[in-house]
C-alpha atoms as a PDB file:
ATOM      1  CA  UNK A   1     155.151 123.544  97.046  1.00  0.00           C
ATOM      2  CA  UNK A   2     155.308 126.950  98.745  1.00  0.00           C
ATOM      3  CA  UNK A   3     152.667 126.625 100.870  1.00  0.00           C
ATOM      4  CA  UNK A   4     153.799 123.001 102.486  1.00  0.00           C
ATOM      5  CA  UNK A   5     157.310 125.203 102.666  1.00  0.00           C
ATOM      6  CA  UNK A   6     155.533 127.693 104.647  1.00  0.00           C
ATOM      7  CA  UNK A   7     153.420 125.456 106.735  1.00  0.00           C
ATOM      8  CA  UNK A   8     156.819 123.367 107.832  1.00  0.00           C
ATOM      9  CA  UNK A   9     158.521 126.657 108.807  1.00  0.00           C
ATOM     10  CA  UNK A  10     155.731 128.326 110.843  1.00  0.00           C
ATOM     11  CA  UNK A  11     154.839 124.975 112.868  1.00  0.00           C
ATOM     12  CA  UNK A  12     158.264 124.298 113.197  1.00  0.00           C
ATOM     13  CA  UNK A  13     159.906 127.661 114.328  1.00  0.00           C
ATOM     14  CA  UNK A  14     157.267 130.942 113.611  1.00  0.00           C
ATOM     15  CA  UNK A  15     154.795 129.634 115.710  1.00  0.00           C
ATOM     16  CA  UNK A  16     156.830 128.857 118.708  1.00  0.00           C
ATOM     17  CA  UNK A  17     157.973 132.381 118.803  1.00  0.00           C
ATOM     18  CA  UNK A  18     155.077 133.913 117.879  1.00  0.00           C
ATOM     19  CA  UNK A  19     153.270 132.156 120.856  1.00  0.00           C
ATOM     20  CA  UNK A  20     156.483 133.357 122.839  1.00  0.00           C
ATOM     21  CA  UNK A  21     155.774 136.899 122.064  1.00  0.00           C
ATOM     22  CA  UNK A  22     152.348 137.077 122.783  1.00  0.00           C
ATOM     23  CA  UNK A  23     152.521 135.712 125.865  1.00  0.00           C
ATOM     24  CA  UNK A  24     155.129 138.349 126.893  1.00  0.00           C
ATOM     25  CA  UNK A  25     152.633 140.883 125.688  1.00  0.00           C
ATOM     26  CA  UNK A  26     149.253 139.602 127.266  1.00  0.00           C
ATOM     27  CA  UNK A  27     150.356 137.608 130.343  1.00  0.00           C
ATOM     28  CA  UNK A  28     148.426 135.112 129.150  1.00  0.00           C
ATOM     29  CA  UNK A  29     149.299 131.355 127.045  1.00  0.00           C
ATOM     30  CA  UNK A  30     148.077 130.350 124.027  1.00  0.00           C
ATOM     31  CA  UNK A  31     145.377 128.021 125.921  1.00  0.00           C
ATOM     32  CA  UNK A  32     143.854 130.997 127.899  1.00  0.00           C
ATOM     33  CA  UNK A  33     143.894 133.311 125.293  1.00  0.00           C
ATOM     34  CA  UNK A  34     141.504 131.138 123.471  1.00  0.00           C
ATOM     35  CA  UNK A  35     139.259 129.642 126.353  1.00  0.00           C
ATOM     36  CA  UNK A  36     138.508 133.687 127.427  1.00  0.00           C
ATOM     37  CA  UNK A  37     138.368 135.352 123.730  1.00  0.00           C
ATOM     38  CA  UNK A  38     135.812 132.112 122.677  1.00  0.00           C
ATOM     39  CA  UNK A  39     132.642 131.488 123.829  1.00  0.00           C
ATOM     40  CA  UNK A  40     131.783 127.473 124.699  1.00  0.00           C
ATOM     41  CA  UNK A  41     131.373 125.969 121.276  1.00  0.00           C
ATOM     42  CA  UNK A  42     133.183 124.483 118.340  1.00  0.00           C
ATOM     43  CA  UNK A  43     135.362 126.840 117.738  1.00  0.00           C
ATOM     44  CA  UNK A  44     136.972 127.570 121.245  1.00  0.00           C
ATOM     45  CA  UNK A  45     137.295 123.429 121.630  1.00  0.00           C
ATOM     46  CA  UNK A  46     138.224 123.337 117.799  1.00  0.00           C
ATOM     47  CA  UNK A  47     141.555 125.806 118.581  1.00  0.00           C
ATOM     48  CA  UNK A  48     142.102 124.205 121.799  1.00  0.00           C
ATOM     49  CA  UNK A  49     142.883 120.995 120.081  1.00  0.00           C
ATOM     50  CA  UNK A  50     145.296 122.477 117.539  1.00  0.00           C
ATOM     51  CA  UNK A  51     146.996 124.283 120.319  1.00  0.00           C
ATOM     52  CA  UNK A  52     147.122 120.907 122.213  1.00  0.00           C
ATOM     53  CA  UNK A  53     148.109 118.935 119.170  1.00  0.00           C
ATOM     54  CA  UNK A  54     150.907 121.029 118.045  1.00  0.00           C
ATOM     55  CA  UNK A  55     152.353 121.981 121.497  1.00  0.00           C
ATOM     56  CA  UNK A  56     155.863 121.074 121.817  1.00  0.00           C
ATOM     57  CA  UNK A  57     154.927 119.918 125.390  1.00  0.00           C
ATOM     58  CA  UNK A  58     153.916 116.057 125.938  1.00  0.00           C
ATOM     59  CA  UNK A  59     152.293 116.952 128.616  1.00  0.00           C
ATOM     60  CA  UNK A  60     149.858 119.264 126.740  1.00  0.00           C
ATOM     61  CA  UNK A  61     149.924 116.626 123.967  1.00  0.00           C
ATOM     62  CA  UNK A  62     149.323 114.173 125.971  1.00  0.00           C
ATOM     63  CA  UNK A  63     145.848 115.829 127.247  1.00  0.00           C
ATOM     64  CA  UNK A  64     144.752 114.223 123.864  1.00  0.00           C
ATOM     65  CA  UNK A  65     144.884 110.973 125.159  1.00  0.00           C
ATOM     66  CA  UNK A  66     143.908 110.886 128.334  1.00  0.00           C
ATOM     67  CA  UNK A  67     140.247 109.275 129.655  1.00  0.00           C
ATOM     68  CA  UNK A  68     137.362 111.168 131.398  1.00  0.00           C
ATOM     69  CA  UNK A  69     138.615 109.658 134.667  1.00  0.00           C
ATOM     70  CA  UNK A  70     141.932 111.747 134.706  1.00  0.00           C
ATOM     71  CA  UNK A  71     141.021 114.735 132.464  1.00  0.00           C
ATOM     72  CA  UNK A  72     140.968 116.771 135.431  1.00  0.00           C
ATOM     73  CA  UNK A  73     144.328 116.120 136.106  1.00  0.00           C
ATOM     74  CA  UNK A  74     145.585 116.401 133.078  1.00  0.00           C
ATOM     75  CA  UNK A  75     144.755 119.930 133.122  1.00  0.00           C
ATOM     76  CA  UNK A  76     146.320 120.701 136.556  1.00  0.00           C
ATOM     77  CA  UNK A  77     149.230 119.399 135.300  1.00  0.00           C
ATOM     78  CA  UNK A  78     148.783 121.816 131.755  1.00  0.00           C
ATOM     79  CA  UNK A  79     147.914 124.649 134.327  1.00  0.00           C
ATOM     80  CA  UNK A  80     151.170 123.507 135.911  1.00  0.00           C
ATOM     81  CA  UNK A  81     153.564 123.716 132.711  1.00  0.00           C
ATOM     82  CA  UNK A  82     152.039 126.894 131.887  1.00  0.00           C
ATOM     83  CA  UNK A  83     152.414 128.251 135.220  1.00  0.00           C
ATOM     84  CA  UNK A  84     148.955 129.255 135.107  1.00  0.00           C
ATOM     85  CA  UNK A  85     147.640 130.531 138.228  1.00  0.00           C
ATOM     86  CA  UNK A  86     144.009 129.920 139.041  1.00  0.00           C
ATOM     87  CA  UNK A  87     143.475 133.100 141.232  1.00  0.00           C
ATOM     88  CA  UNK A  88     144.557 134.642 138.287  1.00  0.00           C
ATOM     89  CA  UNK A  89     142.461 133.296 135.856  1.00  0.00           C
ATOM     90  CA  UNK A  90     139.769 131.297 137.907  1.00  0.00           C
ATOM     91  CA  UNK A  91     137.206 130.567 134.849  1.00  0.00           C
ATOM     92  CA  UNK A  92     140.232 128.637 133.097  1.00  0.00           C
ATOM     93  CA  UNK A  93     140.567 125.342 134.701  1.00  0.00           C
ATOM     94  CA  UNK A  94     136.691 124.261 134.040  1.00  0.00           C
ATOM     95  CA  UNK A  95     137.003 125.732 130.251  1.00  0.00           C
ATOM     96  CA  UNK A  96     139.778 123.632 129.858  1.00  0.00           C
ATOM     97  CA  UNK A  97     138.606 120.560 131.170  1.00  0.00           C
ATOM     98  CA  UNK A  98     135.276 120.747 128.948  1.00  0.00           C
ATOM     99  CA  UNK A  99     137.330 121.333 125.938  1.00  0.00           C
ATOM    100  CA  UNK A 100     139.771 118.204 126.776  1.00  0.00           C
ATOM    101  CA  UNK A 101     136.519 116.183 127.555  1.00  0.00           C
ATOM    102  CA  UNK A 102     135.168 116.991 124.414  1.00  0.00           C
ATOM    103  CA  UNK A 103     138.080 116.134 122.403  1.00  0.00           C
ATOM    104  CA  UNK A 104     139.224 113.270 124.520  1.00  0.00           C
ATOM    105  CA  UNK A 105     135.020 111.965 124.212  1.00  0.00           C
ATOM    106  CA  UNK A 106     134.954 112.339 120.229  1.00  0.00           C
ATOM    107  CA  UNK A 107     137.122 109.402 119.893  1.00  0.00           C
ATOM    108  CA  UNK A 108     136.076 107.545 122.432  1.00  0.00           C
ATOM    109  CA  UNK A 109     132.802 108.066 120.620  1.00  0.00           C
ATOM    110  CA  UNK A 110     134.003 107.089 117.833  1.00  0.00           C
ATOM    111  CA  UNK A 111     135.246 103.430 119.437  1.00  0.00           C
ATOM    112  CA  UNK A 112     131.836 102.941 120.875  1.00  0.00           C
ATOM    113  CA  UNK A 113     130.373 103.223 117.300  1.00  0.00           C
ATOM    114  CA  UNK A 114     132.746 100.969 115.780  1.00  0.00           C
ATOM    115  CA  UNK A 115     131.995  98.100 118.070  1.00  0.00           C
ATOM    116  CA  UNK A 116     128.811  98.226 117.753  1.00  0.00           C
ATOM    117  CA  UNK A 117     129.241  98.072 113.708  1.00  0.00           C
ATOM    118  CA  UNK A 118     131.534  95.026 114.312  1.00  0.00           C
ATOM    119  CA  UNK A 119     129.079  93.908 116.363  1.00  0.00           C
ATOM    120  CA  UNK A 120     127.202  90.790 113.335  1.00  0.00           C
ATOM    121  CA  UNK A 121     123.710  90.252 114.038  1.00  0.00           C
ATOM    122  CA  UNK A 122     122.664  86.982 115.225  1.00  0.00           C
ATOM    123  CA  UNK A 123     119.455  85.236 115.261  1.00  0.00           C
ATOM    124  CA  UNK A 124     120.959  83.206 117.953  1.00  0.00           C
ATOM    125  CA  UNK A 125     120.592  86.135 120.056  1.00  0.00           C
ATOM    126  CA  UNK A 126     118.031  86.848 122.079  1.00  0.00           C
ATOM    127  CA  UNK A 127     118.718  90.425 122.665  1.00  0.00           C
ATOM    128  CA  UNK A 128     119.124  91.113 118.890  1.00  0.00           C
ATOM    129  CA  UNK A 129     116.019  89.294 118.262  1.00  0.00           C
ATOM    130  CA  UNK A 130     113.925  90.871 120.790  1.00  0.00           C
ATOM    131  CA  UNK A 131     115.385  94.598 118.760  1.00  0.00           C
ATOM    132  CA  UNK A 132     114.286  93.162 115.907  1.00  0.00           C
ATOM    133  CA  UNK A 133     110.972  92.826 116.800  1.00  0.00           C
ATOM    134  CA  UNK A 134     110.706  95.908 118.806  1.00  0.00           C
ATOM    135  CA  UNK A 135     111.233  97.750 115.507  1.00  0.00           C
ATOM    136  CA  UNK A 136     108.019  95.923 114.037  1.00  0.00           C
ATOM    137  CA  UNK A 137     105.611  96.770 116.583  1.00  0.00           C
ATOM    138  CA  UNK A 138     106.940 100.222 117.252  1.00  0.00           C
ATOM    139  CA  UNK A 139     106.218 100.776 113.195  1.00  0.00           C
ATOM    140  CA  UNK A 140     103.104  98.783 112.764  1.00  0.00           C
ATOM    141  CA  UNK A 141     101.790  98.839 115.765  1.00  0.00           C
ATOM    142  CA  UNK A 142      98.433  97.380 114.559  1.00  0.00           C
ATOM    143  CA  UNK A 143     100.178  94.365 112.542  1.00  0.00           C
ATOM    144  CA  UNK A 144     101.288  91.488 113.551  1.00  0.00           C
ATOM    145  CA  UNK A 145     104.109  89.718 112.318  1.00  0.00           C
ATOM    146  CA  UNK A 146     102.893  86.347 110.950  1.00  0.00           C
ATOM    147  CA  UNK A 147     106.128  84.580 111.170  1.00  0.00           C
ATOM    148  CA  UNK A 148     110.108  85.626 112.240  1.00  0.00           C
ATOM    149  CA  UNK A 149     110.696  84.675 108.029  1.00  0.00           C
ATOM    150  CA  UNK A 150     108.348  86.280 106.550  1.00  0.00           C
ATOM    151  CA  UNK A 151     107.649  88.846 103.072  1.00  0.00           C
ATOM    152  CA  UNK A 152     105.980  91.388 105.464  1.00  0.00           C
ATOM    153  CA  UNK A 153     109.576  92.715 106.370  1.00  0.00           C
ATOM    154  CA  UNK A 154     109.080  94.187 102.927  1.00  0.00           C
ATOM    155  CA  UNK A 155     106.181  96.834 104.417  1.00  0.00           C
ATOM    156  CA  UNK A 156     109.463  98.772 106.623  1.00  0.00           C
ATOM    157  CA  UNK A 157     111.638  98.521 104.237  1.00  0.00           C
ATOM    158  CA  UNK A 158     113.947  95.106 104.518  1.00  0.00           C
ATOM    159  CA  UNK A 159     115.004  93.623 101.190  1.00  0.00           C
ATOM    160  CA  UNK A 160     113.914  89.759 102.059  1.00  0.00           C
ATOM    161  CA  UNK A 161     112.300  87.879 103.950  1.00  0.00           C
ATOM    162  CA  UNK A 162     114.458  87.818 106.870  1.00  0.00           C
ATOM    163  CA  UNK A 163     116.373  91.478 108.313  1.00  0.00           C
ATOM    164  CA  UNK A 164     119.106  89.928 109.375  1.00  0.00           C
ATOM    165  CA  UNK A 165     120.890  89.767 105.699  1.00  0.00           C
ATOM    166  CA  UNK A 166     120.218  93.524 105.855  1.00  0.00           C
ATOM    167  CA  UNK A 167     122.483  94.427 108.782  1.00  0.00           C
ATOM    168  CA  UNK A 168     125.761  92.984 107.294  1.00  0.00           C
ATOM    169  CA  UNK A 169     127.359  96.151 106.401  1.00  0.00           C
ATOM    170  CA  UNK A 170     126.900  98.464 109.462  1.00  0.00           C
ATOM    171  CA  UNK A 171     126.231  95.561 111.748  1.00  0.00           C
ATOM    172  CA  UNK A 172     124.164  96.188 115.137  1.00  0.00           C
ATOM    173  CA  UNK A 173     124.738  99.787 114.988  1.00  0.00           C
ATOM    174  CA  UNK A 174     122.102  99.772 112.058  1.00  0.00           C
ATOM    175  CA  UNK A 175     119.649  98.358 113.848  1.00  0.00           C
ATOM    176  CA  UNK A 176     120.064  99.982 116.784  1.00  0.00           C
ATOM    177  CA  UNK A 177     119.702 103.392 114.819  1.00  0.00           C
ATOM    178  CA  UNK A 178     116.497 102.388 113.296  1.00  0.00           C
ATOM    179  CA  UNK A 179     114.762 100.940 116.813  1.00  0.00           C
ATOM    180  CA  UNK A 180     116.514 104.294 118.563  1.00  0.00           C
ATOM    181  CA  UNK A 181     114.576 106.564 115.818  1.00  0.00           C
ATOM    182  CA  UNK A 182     111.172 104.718 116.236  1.00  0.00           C
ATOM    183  CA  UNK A 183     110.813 104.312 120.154  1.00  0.00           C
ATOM    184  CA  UNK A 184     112.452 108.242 120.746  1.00  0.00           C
ATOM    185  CA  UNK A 185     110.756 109.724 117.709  1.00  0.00           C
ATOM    186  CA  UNK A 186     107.548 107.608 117.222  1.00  0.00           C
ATOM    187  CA  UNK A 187     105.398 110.028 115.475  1.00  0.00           C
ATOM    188  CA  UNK A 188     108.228 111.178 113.183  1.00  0.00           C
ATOM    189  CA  UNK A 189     109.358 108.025 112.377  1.00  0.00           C
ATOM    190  CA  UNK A 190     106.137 106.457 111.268  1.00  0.00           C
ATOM    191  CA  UNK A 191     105.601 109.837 109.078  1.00  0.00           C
ATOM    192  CA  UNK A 192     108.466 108.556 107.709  1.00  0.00           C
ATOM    193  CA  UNK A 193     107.709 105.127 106.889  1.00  0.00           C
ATOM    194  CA  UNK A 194     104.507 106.475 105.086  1.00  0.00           C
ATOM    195  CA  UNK A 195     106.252 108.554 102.821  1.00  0.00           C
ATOM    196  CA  UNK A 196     108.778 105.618 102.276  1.00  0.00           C
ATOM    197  CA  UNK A 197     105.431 103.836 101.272  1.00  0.00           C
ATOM    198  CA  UNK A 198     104.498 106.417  98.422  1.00  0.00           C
ATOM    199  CA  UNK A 199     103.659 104.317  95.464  1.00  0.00           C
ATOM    200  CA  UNK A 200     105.394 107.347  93.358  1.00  0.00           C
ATOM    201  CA  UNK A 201     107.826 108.416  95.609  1.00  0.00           C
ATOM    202  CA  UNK A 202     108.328 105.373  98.511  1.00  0.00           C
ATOM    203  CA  UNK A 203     111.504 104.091  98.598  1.00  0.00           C
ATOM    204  CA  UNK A 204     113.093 101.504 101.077  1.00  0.00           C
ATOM    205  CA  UNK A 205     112.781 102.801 104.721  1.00  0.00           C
ATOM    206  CA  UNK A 206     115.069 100.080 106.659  1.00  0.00           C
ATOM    207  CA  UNK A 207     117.556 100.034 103.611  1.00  0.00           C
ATOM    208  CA  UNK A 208     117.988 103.569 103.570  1.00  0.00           C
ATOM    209  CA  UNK A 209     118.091 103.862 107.167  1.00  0.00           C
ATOM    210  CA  UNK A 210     120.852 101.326 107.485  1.00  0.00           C
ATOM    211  CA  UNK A 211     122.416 103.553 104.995  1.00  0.00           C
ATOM    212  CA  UNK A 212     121.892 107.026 106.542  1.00  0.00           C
ATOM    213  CA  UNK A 213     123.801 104.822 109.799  1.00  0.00           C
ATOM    214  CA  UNK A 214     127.047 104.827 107.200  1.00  0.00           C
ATOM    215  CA  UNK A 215     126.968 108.290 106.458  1.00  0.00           C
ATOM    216  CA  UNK A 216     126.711 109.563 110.183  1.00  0.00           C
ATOM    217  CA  UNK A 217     129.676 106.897 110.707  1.00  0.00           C
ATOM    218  CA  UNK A 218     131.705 108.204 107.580  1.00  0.00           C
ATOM    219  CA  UNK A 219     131.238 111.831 109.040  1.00  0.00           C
ATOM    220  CA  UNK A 220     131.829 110.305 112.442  1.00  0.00           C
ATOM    221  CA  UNK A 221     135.060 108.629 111.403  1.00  0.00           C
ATOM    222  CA  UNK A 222     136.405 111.669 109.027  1.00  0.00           C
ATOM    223  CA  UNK A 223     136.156 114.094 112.011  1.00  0.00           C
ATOM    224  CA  UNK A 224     133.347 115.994 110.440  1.00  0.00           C
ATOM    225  CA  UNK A 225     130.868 115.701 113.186  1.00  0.00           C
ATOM    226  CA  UNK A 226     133.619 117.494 115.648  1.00  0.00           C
ATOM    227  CA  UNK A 227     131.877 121.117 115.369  1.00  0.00           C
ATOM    228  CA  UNK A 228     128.412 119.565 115.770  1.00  0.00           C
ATOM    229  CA  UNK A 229     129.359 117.363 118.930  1.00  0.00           C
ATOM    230  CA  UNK A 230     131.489 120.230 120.692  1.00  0.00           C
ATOM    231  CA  UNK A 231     128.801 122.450 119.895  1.00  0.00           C
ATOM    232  CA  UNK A 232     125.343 120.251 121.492  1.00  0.00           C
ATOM    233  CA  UNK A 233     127.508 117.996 124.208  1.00  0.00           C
ATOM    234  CA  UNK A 234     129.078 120.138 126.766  1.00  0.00           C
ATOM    235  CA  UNK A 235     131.360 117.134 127.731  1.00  0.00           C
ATOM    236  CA  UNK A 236     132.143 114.058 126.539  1.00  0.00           C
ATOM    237  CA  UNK A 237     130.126 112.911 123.791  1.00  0.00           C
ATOM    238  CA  UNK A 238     128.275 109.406 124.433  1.00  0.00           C
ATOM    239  CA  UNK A 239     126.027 107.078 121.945  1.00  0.00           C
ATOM    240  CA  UNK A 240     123.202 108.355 122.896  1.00  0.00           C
ATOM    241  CA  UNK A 241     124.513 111.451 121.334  1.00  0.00           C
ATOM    242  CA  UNK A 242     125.685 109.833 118.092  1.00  0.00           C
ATOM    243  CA  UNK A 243     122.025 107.741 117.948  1.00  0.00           C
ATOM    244  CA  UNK A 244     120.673 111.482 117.985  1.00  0.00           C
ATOM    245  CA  UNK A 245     122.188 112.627 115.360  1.00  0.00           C
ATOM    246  CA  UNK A 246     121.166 109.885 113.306  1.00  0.00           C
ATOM    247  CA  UNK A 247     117.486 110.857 113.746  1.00  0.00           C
ATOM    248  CA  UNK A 248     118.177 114.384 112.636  1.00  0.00           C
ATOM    249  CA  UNK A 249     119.992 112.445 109.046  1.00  0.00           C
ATOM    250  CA  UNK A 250     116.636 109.912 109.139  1.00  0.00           C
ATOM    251  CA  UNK A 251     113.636 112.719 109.408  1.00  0.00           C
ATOM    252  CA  UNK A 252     115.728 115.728 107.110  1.00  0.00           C
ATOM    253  CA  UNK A 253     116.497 112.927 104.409  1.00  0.00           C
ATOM    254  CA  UNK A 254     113.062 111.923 103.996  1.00  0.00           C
ATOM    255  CA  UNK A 255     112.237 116.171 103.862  1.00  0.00           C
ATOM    256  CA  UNK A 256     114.850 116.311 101.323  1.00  0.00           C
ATOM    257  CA  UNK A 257     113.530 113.233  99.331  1.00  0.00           C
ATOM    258  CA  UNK A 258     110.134 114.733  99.398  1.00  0.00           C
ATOM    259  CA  UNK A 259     111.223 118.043  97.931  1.00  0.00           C
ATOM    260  CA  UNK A 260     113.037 116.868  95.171  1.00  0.00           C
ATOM    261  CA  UNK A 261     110.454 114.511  94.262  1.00  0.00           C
ATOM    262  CA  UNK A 262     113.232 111.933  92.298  1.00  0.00           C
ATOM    263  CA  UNK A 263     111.530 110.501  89.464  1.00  0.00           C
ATOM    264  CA  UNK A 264     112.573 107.058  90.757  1.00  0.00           C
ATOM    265  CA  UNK A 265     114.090 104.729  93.556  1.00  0.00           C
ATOM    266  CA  UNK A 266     116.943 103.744  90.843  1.00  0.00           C
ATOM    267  CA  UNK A 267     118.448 107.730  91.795  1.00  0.00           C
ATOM    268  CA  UNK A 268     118.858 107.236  95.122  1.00  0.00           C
ATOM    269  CA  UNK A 269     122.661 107.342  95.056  1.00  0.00           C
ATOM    270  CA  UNK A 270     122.315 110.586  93.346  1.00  0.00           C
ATOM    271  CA  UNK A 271     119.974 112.348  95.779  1.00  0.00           C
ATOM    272  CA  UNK A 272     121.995 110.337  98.410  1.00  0.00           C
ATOM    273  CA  UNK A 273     124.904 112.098  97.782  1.00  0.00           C
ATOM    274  CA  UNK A 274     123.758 115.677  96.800  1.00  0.00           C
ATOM    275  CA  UNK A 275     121.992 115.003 100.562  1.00  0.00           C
ATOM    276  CA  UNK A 276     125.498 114.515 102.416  1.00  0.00           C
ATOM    277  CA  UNK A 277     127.238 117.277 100.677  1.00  0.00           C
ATOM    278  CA  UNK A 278     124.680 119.345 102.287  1.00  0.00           C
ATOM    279  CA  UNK A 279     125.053 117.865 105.538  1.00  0.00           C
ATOM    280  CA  UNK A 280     128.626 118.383 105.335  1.00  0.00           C
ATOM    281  CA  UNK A 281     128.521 122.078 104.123  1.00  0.00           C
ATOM    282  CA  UNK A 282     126.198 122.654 107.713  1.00  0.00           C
ATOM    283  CA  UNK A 283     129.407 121.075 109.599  1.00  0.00           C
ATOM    284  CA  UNK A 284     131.354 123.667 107.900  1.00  0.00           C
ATOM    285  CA  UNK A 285     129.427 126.210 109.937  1.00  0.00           C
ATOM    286  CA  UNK A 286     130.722 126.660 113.228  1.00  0.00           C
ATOM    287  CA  UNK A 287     127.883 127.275 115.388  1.00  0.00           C
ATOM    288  CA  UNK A 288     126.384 124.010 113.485  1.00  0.00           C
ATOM    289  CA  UNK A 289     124.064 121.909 115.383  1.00  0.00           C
ATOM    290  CA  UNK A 290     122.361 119.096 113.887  1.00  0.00           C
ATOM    291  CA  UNK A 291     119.457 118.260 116.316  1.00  0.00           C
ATOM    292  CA  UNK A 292     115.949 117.326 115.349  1.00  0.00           C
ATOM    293  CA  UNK A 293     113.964 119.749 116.572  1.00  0.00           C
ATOM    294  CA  UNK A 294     110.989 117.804 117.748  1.00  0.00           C
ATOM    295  CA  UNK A 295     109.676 116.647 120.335  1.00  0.00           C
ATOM    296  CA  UNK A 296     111.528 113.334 122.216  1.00  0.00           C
ATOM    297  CA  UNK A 297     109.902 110.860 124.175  1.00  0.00           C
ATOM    298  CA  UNK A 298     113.320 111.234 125.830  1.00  0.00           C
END
């Protein structure tokens, strides 16, 4: 009870002051205090957003919701109510703006991702099809698919004998996560399937790809990713970003399934989870970057 006492009291009147003081000593707000003392990264962008956020100012506030097309001048106007003057502090303005564009990207990231897991996969459509079977030949390059309904789906990993039934929970995103691996990862992603083909230690490759997609979204959605994304995307974060980090979750989770050599398939929830509390222990680091480090056809 103490603590949400003293959290109410310092938001609400210690901080103000505090801030007040500070600036009286230094010359300097709250904003540029942090975008000179912090190197680019999580943790400048991190404390520029709860400076933002908890501003009394709706013009700093409303930085938070502005779009890549008027970031800029959302910070002149900041610079503005700050009376911050640029000859005075020239490097601030373009800190600033890559923080906001960071912040401001991360959800519009995070709409991006969410349409495209609305998005229900039709065999009615042509472009979803032609995905579909993009993700064969990039994985068995030297077998053909006998029929569009057919058991073979099995050998990558689908359930049945058509994909499609697969897809329902993370929608198009799934599938796009799976073709993104294979065509920008090849190599690493056909590794993969092999392993996923271990007679003792296989397990479902599409399935468990589709869900490795809901854990990056979960961490996506929960604000977990944040550190990673302000750390590897000087800017706004885009899909091809988010499809990245995927293949990082894709080639370490088969590493980590390898290692700990489960003693069946029916554990996967288990390893599954003991797998994302170590990815979200890395996001707790904040120089954290998730990236596969191998090479990219792209």
């Amino acid at each position: 009870m103490f603590g949400y006492v003293w959290q109410y009291v310092y938001t609400s009147f210690l901080r103000y002051w505090l801030k007040w003081l500070v600036r009286q000593a230094t010359g300097k707000c709250e904003l540029q205090r942090i975008c000179s003392r912090y190197k680019p990264g999580a943790t400048r962008t991190t404390k520029a957003e709860y400076s933002l956020r908890s501003s009394r100012s709706k013009v700093l506030r409303g930085a938070l919701e502005s779009s890549k097309d008027n970031s800029e001048i959302c910070v002149d106007q900041i610079m503005k109510e700050k009376n911050v003057k640029p000859q005075k502090d020239p490097l601030f303005k373009q800190s600033l703006h890559t923080c906001v564009l960071q912040i401001t990207g991360y959800g519009g990231l995070y709409t991006s991702v969410e349409d495209l897991r609305k998005e229900v996969f039709s065999s009615d459509n042509a472009e979803h099809e032609a995905m579909l079977l993009k993700l064969w030949d990039l994985l068995m390059p030297t077998v053909k698919l006998e029929s569009r309904l057919t058991k073979q789906w099995g050998d990558i990993g689908f359930q049945g004998d058509d994909p499609k039934t697969d897809f329902r929970g993370m929608g198009l995103l799934g599938l796009i996560n799976l073709v993104f691996f294979s065509e920008n990862h090849t190599e690493e992603a056909r590794q993969v399937l092999s392993h996923a083909n271990h007679p003792k230690l296989g397990y479902s490759y599409a399935i468990v790809g589709i869900n490795l997609t809901e854990m990056a979204y979960s961490l996506l959605k929960s604000g977990a990713l944040k550190p990673h994304f302000y750390n590897t995307v000087q800017g706004p974060p885009e899909l091809q970003h988010f499809h990245q980090l995927y293949c990082y979750l894709a080639y370490e989770f088969d590493k980590f399934w390898v290692l700990e050599e489960p003693e069946s398939i029916m554990q996967f929830n288990q390893y599954r989870e003991k797998f994302h509390n170590v990815v979200r222990t890395h996001l707790q680091d904040p120089d954290v970057s998730l990236t596969l480090a191998v090479h990219s056809k792209n």
